[in-house]
PDB file of N, CA and C in Angstrom:
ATOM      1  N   UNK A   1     -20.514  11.021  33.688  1.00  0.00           N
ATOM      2  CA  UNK A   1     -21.122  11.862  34.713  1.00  0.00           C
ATOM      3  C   UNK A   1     -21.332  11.053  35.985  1.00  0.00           C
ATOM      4  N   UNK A   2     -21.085  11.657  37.370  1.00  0.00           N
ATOM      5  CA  UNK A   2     -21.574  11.135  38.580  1.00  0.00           C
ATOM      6  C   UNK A   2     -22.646  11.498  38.591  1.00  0.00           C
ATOM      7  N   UNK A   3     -23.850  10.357  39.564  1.00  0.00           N
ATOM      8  CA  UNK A   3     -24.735  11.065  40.235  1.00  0.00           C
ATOM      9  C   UNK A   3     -25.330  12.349  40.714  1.00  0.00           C
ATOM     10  N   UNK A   4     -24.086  12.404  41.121  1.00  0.00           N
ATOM     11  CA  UNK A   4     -23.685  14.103  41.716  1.00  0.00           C
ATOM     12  C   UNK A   4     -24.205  15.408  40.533  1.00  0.00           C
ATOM     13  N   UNK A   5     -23.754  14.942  39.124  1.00  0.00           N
ATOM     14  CA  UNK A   5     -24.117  15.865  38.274  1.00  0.00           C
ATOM     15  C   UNK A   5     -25.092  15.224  36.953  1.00  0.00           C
ATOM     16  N   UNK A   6     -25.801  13.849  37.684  1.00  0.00           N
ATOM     17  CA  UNK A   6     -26.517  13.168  36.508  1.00  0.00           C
ATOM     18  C   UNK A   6     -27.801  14.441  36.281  1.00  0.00           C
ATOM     19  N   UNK A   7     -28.273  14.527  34.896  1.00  0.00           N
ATOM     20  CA  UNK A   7     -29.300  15.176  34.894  1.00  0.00           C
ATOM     21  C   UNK A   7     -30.672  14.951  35.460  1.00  0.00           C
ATOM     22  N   UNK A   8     -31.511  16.276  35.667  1.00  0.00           N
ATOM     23  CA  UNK A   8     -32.827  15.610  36.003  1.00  0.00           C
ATOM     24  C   UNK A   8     -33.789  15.652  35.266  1.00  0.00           C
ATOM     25  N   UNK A   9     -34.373  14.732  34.877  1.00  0.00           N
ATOM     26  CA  UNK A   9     -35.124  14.624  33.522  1.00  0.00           C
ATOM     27  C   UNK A   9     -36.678  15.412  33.925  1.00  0.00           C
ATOM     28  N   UNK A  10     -36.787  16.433  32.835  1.00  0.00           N
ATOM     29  CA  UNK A  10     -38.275  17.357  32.897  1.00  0.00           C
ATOM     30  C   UNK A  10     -38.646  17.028  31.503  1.00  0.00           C
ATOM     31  N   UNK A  11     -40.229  17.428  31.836  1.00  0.00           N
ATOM     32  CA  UNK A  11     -41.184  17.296  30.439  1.00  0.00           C
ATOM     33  C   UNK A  11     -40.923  18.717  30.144  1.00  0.00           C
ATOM     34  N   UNK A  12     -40.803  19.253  28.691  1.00  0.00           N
ATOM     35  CA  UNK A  12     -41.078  20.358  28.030  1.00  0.00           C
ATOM     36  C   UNK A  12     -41.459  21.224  28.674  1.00  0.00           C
ATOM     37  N   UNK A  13     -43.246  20.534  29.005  1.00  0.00           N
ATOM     38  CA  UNK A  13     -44.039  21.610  29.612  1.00  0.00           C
ATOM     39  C   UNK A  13     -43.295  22.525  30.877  1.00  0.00           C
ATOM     40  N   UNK A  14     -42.666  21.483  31.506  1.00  0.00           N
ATOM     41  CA  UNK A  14     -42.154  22.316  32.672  1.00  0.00           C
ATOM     42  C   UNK A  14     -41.081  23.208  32.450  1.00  0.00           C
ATOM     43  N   UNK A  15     -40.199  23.623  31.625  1.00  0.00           N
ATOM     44  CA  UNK A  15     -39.284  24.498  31.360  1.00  0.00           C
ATOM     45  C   UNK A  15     -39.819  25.534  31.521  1.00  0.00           C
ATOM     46  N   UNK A  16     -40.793  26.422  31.406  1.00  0.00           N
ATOM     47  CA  UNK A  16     -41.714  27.544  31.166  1.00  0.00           C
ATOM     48  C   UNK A  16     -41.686  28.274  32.942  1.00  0.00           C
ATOM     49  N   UNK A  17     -41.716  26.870  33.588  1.00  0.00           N
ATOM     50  CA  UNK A  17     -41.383  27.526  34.917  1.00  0.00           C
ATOM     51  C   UNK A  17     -40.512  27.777  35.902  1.00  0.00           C
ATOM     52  N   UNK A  18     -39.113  27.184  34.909  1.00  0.00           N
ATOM     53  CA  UNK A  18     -37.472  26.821  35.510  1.00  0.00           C
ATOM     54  C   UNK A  18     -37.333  28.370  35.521  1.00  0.00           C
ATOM     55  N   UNK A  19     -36.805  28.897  36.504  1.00  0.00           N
ATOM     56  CA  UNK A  19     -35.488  29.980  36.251  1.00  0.00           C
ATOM     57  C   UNK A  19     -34.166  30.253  35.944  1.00  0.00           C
ATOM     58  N   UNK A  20     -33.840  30.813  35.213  1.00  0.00           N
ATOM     59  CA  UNK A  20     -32.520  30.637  34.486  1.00  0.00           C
ATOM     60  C   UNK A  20     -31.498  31.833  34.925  1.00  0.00           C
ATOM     61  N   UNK A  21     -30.636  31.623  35.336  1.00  0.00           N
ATOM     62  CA  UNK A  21     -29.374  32.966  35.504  1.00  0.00           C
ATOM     63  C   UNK A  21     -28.924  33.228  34.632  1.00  0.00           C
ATOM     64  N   UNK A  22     -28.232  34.340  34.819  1.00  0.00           N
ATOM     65  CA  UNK A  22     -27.974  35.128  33.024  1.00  0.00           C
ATOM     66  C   UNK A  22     -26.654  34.427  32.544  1.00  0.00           C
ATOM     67  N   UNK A  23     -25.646  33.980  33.934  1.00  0.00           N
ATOM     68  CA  UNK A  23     -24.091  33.501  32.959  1.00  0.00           C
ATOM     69  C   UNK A  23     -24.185  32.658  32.040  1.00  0.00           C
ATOM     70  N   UNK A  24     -23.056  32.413  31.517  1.00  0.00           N
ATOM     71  CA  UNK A  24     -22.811  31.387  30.349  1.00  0.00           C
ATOM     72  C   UNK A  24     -22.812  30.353  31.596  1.00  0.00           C
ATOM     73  N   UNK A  25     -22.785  29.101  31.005  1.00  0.00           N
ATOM     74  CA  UNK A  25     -22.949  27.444  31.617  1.00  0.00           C
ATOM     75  C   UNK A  25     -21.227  26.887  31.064  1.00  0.00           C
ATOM     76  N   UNK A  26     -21.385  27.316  29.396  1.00  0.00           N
ATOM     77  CA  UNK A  26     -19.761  26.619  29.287  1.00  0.00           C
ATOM     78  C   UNK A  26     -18.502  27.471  29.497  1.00  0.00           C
ATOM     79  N   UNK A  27     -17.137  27.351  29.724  1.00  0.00           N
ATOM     80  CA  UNK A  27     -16.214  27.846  29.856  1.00  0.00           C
ATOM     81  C   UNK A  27     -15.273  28.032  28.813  1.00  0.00           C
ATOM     82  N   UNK A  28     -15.278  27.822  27.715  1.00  0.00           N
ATOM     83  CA  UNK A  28     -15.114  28.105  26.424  1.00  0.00           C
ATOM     84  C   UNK A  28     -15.155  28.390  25.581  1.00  0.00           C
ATOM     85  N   UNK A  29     -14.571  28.800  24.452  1.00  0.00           N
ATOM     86  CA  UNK A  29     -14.931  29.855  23.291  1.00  0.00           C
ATOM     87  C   UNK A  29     -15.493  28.220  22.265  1.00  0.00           C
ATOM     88  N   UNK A  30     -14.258  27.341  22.426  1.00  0.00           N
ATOM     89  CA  UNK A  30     -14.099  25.996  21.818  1.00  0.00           C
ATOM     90  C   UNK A  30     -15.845  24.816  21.976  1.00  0.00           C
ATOM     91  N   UNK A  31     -15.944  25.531  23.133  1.00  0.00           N
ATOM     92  CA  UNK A  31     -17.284  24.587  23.898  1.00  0.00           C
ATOM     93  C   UNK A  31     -18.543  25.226  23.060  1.00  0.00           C
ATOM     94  N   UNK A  32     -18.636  26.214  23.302  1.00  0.00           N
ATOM     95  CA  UNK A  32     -19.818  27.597  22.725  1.00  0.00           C
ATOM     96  C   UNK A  32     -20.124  27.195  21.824  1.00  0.00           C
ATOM     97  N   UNK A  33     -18.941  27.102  20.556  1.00  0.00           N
ATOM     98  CA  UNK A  33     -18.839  26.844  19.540  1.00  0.00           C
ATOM     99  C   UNK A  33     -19.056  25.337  18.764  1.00  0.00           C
ATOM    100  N   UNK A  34     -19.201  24.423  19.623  1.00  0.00           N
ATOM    101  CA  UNK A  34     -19.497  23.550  19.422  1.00  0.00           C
ATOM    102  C   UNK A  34     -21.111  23.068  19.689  1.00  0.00           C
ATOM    103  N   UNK A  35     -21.615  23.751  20.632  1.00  0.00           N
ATOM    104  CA  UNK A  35     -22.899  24.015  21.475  1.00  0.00           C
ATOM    105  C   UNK A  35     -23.559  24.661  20.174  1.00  0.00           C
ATOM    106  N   UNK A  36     -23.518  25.395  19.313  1.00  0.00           N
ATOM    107  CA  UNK A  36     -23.676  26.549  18.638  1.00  0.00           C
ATOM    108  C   UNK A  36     -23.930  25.289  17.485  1.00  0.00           C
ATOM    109  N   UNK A  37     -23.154  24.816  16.952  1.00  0.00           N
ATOM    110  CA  UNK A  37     -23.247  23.818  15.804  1.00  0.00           C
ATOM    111  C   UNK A  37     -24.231  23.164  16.313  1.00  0.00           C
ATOM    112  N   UNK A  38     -24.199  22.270  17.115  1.00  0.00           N
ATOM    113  CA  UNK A  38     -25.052  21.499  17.613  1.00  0.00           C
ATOM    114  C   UNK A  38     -26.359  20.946  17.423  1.00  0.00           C
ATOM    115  N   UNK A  39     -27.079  22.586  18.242  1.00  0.00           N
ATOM    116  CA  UNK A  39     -28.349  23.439  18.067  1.00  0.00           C
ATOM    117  C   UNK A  39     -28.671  23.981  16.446  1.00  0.00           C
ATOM    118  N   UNK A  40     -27.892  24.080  15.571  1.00  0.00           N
ATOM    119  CA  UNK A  40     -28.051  24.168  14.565  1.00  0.00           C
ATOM    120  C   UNK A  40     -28.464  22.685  13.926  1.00  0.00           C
ATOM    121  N   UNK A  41     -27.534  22.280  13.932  1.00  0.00           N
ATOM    122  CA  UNK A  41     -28.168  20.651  13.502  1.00  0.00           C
ATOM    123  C   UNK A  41     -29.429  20.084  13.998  1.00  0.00           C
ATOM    124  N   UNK A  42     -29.712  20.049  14.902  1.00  0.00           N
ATOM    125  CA  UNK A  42     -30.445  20.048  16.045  1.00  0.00           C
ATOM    126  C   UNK A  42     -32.039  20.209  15.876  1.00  0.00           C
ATOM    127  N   UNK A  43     -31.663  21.809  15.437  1.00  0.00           N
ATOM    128  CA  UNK A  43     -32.618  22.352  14.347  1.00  0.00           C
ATOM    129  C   UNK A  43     -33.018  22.031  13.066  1.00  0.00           C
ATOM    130  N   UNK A  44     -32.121  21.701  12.638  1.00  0.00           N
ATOM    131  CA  UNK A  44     -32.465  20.957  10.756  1.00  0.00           C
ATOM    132  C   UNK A  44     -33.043  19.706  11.340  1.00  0.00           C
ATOM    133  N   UNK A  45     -32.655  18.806  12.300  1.00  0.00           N
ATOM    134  CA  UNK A  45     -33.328  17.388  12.431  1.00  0.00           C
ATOM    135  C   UNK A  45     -34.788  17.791  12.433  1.00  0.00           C
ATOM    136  N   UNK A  46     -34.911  18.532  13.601  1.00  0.00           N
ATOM    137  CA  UNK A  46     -36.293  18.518  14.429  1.00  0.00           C
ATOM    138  C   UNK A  46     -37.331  19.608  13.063  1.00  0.00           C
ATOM    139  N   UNK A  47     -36.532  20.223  12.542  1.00  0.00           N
ATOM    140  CA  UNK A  47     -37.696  20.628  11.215  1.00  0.00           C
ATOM    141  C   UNK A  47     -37.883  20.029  10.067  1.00  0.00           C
ATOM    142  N   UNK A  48     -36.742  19.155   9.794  1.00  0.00           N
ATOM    143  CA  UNK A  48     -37.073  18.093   8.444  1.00  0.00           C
ATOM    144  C   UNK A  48     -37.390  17.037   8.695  1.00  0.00           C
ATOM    145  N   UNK A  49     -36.836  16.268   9.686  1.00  0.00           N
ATOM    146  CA  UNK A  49     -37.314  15.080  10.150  1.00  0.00           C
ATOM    147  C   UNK A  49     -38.302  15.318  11.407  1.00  0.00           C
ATOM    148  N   UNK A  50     -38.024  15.909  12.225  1.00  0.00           N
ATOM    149  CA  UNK A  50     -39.273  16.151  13.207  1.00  0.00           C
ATOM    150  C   UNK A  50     -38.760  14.730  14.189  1.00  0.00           C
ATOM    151  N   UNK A  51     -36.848  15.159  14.505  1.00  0.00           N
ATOM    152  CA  UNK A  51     -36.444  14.001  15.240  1.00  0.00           C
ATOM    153  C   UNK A  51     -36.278  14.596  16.852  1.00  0.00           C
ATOM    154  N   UNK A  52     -36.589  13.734  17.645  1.00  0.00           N
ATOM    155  CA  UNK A  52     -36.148  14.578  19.032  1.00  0.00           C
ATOM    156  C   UNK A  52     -34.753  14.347  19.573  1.00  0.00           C
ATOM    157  N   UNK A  53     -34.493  15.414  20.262  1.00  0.00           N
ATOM    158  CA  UNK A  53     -32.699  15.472  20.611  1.00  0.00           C
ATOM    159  C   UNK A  53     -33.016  15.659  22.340  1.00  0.00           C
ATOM    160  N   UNK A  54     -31.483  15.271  23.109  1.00  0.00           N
ATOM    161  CA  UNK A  54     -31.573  15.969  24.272  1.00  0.00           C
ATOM    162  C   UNK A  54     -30.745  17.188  24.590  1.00  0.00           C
ATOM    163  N   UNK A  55     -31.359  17.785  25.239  1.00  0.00           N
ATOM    164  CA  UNK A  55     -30.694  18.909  25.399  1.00  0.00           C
ATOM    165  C   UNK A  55     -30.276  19.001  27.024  1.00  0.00           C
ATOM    166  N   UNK A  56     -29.300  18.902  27.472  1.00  0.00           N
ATOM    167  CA  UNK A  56     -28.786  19.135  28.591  1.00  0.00           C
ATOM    168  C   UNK A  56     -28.410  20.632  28.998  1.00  0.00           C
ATOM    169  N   UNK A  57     -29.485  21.197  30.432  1.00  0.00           N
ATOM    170  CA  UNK A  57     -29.432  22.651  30.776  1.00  0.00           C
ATOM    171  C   UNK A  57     -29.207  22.490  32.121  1.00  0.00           C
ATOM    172  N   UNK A  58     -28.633  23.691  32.693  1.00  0.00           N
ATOM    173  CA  UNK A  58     -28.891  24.267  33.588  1.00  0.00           C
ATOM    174  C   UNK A  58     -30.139  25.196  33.905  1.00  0.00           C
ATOM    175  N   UNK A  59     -30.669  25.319  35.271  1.00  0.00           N
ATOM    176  CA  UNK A  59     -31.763  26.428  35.412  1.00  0.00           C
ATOM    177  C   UNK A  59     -30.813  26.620  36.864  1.00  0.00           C
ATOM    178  N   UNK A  60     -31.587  27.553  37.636  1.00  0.00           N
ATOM    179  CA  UNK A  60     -30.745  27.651  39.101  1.00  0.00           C
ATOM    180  C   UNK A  60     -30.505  26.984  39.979  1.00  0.00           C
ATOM    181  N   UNK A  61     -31.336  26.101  39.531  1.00  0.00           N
ATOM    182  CA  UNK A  61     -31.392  24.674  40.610  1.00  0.00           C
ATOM    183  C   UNK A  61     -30.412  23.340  40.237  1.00  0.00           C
ATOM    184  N   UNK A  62     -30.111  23.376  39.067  1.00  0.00           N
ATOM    185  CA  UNK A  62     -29.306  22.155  39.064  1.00  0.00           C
ATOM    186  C   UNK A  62     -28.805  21.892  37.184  1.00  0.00           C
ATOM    187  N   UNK A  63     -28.494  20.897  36.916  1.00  0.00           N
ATOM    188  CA  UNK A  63     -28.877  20.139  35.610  1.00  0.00           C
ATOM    189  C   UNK A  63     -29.758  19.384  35.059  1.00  0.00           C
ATOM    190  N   UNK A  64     -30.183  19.932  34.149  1.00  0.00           N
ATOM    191  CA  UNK A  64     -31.628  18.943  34.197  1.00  0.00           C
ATOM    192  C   UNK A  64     -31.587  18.694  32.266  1.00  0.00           C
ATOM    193  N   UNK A  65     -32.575  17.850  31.736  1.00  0.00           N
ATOM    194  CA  UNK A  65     -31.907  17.201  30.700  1.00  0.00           C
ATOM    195  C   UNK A  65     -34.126  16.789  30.059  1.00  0.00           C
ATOM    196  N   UNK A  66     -33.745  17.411  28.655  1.00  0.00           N
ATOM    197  CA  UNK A  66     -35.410  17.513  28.039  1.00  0.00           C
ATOM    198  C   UNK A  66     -35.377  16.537  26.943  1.00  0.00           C
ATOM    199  N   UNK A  67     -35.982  15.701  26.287  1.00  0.00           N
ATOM    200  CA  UNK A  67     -35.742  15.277  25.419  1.00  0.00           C
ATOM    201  C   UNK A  67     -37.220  15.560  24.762  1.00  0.00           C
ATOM    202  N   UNK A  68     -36.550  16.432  23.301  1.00  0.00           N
ATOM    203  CA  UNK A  68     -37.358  17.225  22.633  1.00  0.00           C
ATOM    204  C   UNK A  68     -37.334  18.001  21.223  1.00  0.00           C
ATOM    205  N   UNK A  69     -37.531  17.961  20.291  1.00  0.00           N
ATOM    206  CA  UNK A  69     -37.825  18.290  19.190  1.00  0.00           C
ATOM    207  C   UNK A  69     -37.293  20.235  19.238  1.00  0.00           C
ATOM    208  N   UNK A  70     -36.448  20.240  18.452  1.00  0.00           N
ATOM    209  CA  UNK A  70     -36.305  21.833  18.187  1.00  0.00           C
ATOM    210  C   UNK A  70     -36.773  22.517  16.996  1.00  0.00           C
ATOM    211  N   UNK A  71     -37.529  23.752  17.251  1.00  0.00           N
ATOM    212  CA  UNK A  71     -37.964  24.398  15.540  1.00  0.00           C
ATOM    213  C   UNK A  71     -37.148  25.572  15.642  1.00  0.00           C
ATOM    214  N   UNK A  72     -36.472  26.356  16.485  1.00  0.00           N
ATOM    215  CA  UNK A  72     -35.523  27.106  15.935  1.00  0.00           C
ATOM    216  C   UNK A  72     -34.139  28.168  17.147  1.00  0.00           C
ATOM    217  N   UNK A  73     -33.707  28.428  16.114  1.00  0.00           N
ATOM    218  CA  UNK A  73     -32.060  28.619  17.247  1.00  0.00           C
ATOM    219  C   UNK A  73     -32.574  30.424  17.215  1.00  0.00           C
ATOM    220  N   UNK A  74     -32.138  31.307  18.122  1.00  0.00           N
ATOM    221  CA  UNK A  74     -32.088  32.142  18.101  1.00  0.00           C
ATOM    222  C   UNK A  74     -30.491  32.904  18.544  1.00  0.00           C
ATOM    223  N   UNK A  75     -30.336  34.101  18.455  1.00  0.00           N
ATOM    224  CA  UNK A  75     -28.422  34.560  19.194  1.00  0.00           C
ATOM    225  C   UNK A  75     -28.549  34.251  20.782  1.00  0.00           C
ATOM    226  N   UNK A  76     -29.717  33.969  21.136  1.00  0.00           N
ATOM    227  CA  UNK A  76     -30.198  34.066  22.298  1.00  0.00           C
ATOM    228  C   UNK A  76     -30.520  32.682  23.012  1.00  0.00           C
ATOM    229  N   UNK A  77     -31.701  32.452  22.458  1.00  0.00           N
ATOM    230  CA  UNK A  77     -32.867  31.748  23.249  1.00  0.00           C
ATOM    231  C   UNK A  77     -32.811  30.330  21.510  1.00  0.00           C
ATOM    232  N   UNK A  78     -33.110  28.590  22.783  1.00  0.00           N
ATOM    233  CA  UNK A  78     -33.298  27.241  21.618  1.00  0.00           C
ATOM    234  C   UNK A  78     -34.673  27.563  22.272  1.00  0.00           C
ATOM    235  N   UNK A  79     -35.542  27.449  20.579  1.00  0.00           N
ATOM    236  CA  UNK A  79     -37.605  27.300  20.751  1.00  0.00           C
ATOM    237  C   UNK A  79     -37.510  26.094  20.264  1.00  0.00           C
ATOM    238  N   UNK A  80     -38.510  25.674  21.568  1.00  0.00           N
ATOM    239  CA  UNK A  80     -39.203  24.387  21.201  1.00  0.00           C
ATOM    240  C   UNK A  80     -40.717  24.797  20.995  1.00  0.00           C
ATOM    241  N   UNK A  81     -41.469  23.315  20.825  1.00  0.00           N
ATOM    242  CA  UNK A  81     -42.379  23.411  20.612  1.00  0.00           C
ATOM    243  C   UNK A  81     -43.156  24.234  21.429  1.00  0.00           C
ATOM    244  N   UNK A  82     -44.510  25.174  21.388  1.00  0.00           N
ATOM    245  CA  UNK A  82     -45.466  25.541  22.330  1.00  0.00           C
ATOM    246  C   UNK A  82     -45.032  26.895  22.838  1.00  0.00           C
ATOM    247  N   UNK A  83     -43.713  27.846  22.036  1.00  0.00           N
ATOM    248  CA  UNK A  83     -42.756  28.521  22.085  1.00  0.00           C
ATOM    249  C   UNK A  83     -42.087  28.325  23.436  1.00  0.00           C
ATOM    250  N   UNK A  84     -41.899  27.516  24.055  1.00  0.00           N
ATOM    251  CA  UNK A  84     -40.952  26.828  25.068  1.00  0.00           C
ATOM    252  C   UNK A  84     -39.695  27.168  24.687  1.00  0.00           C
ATOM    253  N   UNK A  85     -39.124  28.070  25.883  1.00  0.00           N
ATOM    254  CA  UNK A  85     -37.436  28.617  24.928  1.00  0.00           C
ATOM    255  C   UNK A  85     -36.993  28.151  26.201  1.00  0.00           C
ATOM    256  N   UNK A  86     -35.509  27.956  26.096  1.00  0.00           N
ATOM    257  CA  UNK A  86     -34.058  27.640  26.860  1.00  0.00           C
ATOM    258  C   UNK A  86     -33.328  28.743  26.149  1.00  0.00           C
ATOM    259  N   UNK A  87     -32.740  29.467  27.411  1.00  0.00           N
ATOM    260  CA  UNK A  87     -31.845  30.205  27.026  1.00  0.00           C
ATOM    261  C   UNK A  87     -30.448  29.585  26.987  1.00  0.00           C
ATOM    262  N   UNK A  88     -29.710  29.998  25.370  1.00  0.00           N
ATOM    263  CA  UNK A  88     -28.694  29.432  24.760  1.00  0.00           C
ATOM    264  C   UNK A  88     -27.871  29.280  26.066  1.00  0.00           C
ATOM    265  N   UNK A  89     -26.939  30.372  26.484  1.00  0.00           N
ATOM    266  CA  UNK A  89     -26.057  30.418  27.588  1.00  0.00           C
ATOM    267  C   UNK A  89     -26.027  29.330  28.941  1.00  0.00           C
ATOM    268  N   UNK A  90     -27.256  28.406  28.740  1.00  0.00           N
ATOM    269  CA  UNK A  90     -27.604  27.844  30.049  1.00  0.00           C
ATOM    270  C   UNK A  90     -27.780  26.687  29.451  1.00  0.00           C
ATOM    271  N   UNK A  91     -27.552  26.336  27.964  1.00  0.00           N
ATOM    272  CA  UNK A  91     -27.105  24.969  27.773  1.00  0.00           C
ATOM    273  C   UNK A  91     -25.803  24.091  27.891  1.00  0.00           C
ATOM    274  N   UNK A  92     -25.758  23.175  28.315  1.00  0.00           N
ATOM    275  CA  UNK A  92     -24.481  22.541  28.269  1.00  0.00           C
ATOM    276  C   UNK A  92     -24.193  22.056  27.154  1.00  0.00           C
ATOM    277  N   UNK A  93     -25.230  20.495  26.820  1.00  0.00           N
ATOM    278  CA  UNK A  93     -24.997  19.433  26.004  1.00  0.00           C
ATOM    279  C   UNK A  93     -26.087  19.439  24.707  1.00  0.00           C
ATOM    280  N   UNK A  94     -25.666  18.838  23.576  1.00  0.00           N
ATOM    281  CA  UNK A  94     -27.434  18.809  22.351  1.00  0.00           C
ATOM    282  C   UNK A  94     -26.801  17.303  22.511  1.00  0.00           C
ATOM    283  N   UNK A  95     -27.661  16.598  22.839  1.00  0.00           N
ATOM    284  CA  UNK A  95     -27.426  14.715  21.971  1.00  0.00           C
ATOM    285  C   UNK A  95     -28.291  14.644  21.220  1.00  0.00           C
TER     286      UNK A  95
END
């Protein structure tokens, strides 16, 4: 990644006040689908082990990047703790 598209790192708490646009973020069926696994795993860490992951999003403003514990995937919306959701479509990356 350049500068240009390095993420910007937010606390949890602040997601609650990002705005999110409705498109998808990836351009792929191949990407989705991998995004999709991911967040699933993602999910088993952060509820059996209670490990934190990053999650790389978009909101309208830019890329920005949480590092944070997941308890569950929805068709929709990744919940974090404090019901703190990211909508699926506006994720890029799970590390």
């Amino acid at each position: 990644m350049t500068n240009a598209t390095k993420p910007v790192k937010v606390e949890k708490e602040m997601i609650s006040q990002l705005k999110f646009p409705e498109n998808e973020v990836l351009s792929s069926a191949d990407a989705i689908k991998i995004r999709t696994a991911s967040l699933e795993r993602a999910m088993k860490l952060g509820n059996l082990e209670h490990n934190k992951i990053k999650i790389i999003f978009e909101d309208s403003e830019g890329i920005k990047q949480v590092e944070t514990t997941v308890w569950g995937v929805t068709d929709k919306r990744v919940i974090l703790k404090q019901g703190v959701v990211i909508p699926i479509n506006r994720v890029r990356e799970v590390i």
